[in-house]
N, C-alpha and C. Protein backbone atom coordinates (compact mmCIF):
# COMPACT_ATOMS: atom_id res chain seq x y z
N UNK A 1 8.50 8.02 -21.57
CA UNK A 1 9.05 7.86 -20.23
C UNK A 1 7.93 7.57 -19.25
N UNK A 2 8.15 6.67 -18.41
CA UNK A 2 7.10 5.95 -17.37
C UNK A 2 6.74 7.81 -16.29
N UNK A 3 5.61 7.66 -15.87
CA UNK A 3 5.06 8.64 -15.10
C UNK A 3 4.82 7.75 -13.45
N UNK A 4 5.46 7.75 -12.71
CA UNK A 4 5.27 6.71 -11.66
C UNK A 4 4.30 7.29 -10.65
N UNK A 5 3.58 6.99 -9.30
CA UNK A 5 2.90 7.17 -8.17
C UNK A 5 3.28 6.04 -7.28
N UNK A 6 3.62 6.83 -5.98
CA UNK A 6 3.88 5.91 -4.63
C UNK A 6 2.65 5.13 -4.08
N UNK A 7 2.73 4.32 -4.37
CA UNK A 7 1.41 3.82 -3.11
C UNK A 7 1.81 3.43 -1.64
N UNK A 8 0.79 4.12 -0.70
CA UNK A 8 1.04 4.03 0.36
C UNK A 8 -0.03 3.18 0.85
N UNK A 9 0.03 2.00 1.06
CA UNK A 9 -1.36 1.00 0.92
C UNK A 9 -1.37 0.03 2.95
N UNK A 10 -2.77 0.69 2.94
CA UNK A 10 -3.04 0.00 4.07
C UNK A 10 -2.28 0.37 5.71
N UNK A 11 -1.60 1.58 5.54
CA UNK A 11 -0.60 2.06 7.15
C UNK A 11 -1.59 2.79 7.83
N UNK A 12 -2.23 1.69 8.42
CA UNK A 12 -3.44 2.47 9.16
C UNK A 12 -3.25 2.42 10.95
N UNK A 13 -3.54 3.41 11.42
CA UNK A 13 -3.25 3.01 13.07
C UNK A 13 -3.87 1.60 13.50
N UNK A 14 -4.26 1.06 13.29
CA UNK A 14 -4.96 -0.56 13.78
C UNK A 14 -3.80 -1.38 12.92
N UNK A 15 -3.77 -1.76 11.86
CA UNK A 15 -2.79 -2.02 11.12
C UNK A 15 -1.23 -2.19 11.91
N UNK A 16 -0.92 -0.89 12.06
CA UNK A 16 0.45 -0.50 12.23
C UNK A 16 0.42 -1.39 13.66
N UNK A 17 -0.66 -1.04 14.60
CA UNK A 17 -0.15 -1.67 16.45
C UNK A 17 -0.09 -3.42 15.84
N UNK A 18 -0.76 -3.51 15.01
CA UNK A 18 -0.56 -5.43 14.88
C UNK A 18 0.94 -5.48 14.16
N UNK A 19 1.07 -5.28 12.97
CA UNK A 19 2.06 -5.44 12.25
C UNK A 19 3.53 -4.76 12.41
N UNK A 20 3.59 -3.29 13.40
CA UNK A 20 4.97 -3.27 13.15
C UNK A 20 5.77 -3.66 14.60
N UNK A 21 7.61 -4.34 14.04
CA UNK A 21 7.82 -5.02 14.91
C UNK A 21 9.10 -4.55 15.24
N UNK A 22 8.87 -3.22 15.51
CA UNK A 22 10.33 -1.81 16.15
C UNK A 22 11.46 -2.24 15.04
N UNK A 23 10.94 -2.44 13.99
CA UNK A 23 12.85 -2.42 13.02
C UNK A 23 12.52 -0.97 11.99
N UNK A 24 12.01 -0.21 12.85
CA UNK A 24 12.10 1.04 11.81
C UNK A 24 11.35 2.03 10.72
N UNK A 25 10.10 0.66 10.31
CA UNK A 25 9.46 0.73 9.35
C UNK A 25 8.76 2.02 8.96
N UNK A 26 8.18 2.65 9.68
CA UNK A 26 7.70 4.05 9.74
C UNK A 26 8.80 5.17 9.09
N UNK A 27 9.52 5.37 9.90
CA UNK A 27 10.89 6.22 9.50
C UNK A 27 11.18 5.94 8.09
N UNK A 28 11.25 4.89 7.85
CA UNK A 28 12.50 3.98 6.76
C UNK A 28 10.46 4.68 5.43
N UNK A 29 9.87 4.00 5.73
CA UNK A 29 8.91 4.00 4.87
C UNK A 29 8.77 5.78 4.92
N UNK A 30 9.13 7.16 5.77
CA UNK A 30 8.55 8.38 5.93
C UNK A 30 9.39 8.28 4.24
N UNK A 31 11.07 8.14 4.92
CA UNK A 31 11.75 8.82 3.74
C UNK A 31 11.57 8.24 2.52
N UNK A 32 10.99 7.27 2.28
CA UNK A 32 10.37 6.69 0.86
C UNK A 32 9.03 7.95 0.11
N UNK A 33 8.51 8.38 1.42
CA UNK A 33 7.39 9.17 1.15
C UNK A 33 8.14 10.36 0.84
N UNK A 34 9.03 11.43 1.61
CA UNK A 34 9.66 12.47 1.59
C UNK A 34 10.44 12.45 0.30
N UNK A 35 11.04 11.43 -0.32
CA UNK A 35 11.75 11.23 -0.95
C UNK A 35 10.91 11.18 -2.43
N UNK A 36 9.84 10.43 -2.64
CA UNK A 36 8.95 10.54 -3.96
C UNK A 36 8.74 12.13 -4.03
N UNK A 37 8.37 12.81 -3.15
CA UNK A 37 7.52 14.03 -3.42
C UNK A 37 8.81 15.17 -3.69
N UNK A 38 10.14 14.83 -3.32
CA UNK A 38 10.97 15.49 -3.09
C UNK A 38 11.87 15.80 -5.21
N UNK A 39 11.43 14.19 -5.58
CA UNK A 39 11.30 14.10 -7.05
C UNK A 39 9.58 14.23 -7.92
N UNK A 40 9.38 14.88 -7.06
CA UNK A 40 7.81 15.28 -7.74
C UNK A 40 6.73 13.58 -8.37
N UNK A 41 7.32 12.99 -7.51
CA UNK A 41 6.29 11.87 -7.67
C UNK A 41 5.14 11.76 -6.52
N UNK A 42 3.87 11.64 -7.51
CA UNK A 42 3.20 11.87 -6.38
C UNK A 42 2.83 10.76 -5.96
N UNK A 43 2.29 10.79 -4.42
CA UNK A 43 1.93 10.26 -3.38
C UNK A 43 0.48 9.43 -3.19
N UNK A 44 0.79 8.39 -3.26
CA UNK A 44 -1.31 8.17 -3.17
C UNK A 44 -1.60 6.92 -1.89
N UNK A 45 -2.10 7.45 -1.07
CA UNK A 45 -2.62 6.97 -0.14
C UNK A 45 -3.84 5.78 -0.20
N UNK A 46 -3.53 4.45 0.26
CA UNK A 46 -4.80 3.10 0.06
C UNK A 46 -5.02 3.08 1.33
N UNK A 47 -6.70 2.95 1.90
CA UNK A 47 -6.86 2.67 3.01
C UNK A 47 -7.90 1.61 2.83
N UNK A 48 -8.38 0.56 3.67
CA UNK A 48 -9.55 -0.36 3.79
C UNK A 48 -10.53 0.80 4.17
N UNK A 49 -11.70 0.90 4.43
CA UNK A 49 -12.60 1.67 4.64
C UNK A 49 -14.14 0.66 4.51
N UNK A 50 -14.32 0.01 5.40
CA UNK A 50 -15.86 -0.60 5.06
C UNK A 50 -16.53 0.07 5.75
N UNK A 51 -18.04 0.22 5.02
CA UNK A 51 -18.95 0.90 5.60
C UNK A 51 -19.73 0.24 6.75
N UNK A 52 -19.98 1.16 7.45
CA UNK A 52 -20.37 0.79 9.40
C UNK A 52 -21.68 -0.32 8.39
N UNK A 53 -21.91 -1.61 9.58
CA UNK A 53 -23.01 -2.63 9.50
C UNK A 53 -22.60 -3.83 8.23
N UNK A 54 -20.86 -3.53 7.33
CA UNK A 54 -20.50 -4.32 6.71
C UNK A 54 -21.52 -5.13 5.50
N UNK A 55 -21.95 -4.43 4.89
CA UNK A 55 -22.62 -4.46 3.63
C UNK A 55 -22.35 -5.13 2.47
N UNK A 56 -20.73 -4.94 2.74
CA UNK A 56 -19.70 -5.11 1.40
C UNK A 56 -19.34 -6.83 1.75
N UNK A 57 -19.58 -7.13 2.65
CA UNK A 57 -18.64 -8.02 3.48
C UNK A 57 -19.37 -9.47 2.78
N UNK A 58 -19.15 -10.31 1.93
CA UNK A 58 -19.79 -11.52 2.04
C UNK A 58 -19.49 -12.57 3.03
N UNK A 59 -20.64 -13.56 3.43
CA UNK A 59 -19.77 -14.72 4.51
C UNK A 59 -19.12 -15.63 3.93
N UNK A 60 -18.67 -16.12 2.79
CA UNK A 60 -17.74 -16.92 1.63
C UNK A 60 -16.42 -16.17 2.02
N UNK A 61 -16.36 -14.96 2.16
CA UNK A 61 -14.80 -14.00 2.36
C UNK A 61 -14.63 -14.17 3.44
N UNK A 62 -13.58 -14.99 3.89
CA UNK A 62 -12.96 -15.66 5.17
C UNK A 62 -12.63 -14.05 6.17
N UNK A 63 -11.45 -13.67 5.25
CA UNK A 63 -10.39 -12.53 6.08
C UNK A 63 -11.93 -11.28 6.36
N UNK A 64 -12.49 -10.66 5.84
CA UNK A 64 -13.54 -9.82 5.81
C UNK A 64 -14.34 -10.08 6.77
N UNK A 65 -15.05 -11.23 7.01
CA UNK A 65 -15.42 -11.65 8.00
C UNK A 65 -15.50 -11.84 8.96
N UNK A 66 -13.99 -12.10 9.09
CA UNK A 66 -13.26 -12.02 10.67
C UNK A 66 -13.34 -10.82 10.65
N UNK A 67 -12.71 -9.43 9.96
CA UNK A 67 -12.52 -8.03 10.41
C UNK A 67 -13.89 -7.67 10.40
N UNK A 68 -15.11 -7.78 9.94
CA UNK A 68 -16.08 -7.66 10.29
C UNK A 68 -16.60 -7.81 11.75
N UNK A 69 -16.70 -9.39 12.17
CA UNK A 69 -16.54 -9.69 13.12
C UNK A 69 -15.78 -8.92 14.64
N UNK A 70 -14.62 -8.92 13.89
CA UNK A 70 -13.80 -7.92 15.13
C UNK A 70 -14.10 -6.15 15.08
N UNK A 71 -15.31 -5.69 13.94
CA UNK A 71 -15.33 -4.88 13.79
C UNK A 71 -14.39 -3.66 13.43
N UNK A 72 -13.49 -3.96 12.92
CA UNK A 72 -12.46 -3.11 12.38
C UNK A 72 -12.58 -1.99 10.73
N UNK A 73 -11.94 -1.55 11.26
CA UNK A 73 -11.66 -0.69 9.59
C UNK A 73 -12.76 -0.20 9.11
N UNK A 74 -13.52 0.78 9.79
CA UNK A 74 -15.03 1.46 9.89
C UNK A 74 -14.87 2.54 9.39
N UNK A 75 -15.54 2.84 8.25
CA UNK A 75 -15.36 4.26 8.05
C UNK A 75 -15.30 5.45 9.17
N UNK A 76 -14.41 6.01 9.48
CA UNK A 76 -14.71 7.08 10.07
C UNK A 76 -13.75 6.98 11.63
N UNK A 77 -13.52 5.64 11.53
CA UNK A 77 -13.22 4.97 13.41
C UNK A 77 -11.43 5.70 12.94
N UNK A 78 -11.37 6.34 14.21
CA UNK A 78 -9.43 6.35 14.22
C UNK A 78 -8.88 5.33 14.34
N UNK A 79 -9.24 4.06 13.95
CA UNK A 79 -7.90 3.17 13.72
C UNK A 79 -7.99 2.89 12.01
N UNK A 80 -9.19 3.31 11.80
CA UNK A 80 -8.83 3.59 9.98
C UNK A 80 -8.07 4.48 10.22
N UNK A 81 -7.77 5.35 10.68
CA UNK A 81 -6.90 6.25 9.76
C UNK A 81 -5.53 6.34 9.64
N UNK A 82 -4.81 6.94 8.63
CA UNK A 82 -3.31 6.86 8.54
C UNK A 82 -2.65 7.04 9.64
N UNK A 83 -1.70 6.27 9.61
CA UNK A 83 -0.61 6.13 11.31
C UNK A 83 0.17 7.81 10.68
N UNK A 84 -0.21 8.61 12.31
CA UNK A 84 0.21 10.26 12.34
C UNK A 84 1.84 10.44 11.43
N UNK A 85 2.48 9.16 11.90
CA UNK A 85 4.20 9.18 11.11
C UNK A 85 4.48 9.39 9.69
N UNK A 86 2.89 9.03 9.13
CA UNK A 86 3.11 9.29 7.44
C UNK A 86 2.08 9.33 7.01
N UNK A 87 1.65 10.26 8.36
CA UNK A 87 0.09 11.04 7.37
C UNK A 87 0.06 12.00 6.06
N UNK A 88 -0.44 11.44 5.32
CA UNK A 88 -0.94 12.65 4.22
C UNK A 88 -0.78 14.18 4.39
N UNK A 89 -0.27 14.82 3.49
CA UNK A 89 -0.34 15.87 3.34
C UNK A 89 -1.38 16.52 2.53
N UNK A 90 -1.74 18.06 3.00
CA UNK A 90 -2.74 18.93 1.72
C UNK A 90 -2.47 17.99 0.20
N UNK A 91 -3.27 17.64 -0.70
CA UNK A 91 -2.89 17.56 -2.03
C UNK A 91 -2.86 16.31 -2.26
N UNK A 92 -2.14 15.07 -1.22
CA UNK A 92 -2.08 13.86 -1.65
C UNK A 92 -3.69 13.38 -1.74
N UNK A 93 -3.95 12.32 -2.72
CA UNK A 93 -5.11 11.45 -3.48
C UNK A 93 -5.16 10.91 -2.26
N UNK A 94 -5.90 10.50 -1.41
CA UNK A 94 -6.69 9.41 -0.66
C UNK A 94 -7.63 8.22 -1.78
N UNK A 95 -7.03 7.48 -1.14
CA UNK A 95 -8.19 6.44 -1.77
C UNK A 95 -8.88 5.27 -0.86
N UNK A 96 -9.88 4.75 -1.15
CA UNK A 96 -10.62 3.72 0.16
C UNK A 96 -10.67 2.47 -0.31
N UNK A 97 -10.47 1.49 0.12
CA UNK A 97 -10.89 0.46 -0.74
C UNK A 97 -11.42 -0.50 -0.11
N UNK A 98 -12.32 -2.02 -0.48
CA UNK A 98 -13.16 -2.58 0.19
C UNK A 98 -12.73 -4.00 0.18
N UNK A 99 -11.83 -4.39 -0.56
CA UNK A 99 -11.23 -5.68 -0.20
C UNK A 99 -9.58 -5.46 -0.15
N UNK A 100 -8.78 -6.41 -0.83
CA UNK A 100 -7.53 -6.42 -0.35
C UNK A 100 -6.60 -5.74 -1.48
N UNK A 101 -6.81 -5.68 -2.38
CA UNK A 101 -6.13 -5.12 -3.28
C UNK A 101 -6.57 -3.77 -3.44
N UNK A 102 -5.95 -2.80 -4.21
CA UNK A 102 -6.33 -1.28 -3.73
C UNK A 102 -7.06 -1.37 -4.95
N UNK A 103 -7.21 -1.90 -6.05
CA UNK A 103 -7.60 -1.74 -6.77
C UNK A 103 -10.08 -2.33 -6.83
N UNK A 104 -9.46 -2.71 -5.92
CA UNK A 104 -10.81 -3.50 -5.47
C UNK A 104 -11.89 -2.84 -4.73
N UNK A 105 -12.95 -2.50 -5.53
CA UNK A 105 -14.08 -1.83 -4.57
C UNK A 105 -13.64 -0.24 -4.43
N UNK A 106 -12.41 0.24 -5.40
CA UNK A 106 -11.76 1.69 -5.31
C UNK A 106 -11.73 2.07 -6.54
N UNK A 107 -11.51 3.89 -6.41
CA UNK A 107 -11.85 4.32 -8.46
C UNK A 107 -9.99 4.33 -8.58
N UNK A 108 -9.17 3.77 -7.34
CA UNK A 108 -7.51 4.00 -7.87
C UNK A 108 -6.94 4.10 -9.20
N UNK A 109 -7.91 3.25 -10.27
CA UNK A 109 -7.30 3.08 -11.96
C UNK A 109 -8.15 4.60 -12.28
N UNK A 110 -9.36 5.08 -11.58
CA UNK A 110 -9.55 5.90 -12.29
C UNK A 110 -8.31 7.25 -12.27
N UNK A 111 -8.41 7.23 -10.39
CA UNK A 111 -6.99 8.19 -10.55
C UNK A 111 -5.89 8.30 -11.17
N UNK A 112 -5.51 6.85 -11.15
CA UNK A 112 -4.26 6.67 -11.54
C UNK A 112 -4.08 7.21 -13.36
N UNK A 113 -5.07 6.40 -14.32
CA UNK A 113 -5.77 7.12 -15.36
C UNK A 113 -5.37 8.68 -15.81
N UNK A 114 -5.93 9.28 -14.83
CA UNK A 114 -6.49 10.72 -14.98
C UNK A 114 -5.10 11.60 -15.28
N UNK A 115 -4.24 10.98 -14.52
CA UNK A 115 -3.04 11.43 -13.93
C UNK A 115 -2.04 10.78 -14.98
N UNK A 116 -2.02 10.15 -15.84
CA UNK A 116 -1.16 9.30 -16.77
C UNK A 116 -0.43 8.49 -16.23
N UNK A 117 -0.59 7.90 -15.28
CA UNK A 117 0.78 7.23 -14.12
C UNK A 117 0.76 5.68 -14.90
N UNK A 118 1.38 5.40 -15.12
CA UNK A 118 1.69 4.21 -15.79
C UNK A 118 2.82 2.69 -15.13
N UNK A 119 3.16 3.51 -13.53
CA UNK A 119 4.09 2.82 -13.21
C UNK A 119 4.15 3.05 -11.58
N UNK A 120 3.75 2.23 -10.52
CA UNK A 120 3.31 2.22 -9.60
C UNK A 120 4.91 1.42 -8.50
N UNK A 121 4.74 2.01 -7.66
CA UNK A 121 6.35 2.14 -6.69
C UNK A 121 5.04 1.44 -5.54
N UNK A 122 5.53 0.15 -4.85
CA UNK A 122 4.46 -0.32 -3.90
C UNK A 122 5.02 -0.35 -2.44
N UNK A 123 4.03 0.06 -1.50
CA UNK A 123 4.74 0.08 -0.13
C UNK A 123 3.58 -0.49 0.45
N UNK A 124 3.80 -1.16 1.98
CA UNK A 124 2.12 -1.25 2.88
C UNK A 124 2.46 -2.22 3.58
N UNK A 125 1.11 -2.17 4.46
CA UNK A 125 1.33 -3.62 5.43
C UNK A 125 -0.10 -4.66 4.67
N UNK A 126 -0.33 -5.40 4.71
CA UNK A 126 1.06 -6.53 4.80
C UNK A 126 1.10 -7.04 3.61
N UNK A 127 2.36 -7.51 3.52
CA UNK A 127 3.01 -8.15 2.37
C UNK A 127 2.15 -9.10 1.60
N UNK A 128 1.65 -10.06 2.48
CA UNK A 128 1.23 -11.06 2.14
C UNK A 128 -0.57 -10.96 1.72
N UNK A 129 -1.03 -9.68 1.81
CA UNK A 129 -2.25 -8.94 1.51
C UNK A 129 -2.48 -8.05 0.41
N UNK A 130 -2.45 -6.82 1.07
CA UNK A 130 -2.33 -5.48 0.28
C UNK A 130 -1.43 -5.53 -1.28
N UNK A 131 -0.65 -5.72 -0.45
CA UNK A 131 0.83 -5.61 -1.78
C UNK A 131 0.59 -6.83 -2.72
N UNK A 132 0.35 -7.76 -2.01
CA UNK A 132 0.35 -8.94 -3.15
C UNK A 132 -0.83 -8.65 -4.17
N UNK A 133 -2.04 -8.33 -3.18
CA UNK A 133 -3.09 -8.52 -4.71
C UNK A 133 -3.25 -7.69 -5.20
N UNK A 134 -2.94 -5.84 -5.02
CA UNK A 134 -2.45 -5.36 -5.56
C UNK A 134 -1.35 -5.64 -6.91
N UNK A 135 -0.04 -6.25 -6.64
CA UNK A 135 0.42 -6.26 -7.26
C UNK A 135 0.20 -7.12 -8.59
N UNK A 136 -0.37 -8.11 -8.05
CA UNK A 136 -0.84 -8.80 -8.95
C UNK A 136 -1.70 -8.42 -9.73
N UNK A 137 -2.81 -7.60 -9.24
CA UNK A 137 -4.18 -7.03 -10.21
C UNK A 137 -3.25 -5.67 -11.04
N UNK A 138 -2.52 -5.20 -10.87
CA UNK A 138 -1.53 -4.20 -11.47
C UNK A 138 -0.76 -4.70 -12.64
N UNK A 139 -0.37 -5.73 -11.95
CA UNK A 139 0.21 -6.29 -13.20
C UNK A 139 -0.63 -6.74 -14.82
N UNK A 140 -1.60 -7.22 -14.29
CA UNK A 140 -3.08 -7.75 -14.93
C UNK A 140 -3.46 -6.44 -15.83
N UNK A 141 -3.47 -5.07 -15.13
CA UNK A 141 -3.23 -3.95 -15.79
C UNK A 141 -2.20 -3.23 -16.60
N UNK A 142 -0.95 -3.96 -16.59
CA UNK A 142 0.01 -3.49 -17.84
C UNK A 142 0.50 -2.42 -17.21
N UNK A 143 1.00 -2.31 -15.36
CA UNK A 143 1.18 -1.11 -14.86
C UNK A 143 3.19 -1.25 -14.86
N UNK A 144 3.54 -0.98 -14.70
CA UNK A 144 5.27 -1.04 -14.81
C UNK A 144 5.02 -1.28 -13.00
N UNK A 145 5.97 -1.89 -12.83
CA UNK A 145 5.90 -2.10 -11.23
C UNK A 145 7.29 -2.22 -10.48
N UNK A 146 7.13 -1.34 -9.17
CA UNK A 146 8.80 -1.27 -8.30
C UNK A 146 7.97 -2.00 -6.69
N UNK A 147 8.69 -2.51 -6.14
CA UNK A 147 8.36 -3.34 -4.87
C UNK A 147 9.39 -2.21 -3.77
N UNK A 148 9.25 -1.96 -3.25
CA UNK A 148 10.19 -1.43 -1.86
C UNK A 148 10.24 -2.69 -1.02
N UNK A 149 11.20 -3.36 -0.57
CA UNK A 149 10.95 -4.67 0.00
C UNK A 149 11.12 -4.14 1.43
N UNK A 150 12.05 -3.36 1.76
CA UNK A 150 11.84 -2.62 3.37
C UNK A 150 10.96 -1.73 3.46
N UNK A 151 10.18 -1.48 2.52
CA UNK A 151 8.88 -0.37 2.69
C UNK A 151 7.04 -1.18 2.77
N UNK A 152 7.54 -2.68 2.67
CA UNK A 152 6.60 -3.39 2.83
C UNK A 152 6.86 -4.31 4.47
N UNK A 153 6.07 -4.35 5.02
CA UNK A 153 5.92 -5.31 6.43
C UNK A 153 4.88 -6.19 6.65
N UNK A 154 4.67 -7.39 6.95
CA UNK A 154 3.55 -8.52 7.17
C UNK A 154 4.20 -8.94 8.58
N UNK A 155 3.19 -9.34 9.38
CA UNK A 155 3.54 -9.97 10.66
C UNK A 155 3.81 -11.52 10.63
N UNK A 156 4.37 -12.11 9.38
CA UNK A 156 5.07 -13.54 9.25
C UNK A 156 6.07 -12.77 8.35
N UNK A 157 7.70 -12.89 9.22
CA UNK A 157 8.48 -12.31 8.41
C UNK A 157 9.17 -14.06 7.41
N UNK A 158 8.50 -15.00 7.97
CA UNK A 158 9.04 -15.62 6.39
C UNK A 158 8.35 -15.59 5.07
N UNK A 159 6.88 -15.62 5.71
CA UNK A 159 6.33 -15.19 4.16
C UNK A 159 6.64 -13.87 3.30
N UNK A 160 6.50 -12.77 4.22
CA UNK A 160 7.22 -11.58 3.50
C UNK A 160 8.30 -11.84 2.83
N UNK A 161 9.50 -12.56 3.31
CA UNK A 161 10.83 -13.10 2.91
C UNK A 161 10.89 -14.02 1.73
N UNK A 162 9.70 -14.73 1.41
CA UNK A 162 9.00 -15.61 0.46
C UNK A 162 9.02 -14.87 -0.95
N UNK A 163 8.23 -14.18 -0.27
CA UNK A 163 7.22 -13.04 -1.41
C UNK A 163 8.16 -11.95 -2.44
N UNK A 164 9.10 -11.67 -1.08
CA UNK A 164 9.98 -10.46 -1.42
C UNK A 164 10.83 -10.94 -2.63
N UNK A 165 11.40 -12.24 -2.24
CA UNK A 165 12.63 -12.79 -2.68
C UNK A 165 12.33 -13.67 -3.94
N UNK A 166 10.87 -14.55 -3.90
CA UNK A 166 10.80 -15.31 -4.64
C UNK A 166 9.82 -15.08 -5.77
N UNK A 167 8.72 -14.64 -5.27
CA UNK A 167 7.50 -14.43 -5.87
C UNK A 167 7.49 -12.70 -6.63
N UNK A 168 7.77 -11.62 -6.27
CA UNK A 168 7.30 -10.62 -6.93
C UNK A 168 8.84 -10.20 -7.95
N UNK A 169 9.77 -10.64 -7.57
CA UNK A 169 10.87 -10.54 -8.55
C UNK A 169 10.70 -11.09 -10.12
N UNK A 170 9.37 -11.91 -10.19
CA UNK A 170 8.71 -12.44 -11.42
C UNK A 170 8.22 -10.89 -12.22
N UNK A 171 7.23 -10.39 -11.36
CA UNK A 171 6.96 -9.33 -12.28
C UNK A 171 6.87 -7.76 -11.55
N UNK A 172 8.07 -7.71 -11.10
CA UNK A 172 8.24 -5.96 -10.37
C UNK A 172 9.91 -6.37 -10.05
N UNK A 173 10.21 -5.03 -10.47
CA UNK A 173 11.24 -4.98 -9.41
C UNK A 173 11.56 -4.37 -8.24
N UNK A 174 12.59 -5.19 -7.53
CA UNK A 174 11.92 -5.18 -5.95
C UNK A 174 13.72 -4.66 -5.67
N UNK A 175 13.17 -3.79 -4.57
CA UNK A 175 14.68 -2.76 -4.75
C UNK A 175 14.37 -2.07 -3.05
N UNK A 176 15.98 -1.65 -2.21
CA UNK A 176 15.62 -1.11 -1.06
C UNK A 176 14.82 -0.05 -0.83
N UNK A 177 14.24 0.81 -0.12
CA UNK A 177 13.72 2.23 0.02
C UNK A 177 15.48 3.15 -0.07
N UNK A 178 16.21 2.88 0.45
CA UNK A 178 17.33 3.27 0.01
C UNK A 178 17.41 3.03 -1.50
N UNK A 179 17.86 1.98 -2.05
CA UNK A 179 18.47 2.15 -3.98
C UNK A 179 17.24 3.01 -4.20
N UNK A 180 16.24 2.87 -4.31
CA UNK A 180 15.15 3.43 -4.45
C UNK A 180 15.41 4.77 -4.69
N UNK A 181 15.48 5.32 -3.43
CA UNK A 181 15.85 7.04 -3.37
C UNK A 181 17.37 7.22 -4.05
N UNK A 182 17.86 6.59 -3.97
CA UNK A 182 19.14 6.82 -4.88
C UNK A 182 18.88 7.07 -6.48
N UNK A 183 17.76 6.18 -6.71
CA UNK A 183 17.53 6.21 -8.09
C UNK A 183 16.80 6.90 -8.69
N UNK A 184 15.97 8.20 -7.82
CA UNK A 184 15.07 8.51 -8.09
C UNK A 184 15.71 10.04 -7.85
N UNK A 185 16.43 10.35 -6.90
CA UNK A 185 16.88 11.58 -6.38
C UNK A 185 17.57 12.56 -7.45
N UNK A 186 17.20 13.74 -7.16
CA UNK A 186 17.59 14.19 -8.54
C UNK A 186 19.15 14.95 -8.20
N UNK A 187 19.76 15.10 -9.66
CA UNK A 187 20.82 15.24 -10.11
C UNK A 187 21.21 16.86 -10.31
């Protein structure tokens, strides 16, 4: 039987003021969170985290560059950190990571590993970032994969709409934060 973990990838206060666009997402994404832990799945938190003076950052990496540039996502700065609506609790895994996929520049496979989790439930901003190369490098890993398509947000809602509908239904299945908790809620 699959051992699953929520990822909560990239809901960072800087993040959240660009990307969310008042349809809910916070709330709708809490009870995705309330709802894993409520079936004893645990919770694992992805954040960007580059270190102050951008070290990590090559000038070939377009997107990095710019956030370099604009100075964002600093270790330590409060707009890294998790938006207060679905902050972490005692116990949940934090993880940091240095490019776009959580898996990138982060020990996440080691956690994930340690823990036997074999099957990864994906949430975050943005769609067209986090989640994608994530999902993709997950897949690359032989991970079983669930999409929350209302638990993911990008600030181009057609590409999200793209992605949701066309592209990750190839290899995850992509299901409401509602069916979701329906399917998961125990009996």
């Amino acid at each position: 039987m699959a051992k699953s973990a929520l990822l909560v990838m990239d809901v960072q206060r800087d993040i959240v003021d660009v990307a969310d666009d008042g349809s809910g997402y916070l709330p709708r994404l809490r009870r995705a969170i309330d709802g894993a832990r409520a079936a004893n799945i645990p919770v694992i938190y992805v954040v960007i985290a580059l270190r102050p003076g951008f070290p990590e950052v090559g000038t070939r990496n377009r997107a990095l560059t710019a956030i370099a540039r604009a100075g964002l996502y600093v270790e330590g700065d409060p707009g890294t950190e998790i938006h207060p609506e679905v902050a972490p609790r005692p116990g949940d895994v934090m993880v940091s990571k240095r490019r776009a996929s959580a898996f990138s520049g982060s020990d996440l496979d080691v956690v994930l590993r340690a823990r036997g989790i074999d099957s990864l439930v994906l949430t975050g901003i943005a769609t067209s970032a986090v989640v994608l190369y994530t999902l993709c490098q997950a897949n690359d890993l032989d991970f079983g994969l669930t999409v929350l398509s209302d638990g993911c947000l990008d600030t181009d809602p057609e590409v999200h709409r793209v992605l949701i509908e066309r592209l990750f239904p190839q290899w995850a299945d992509v299901v409401t934060v509602d069916d979701w908790l329906n399917a998961i809620a125990p009996r």
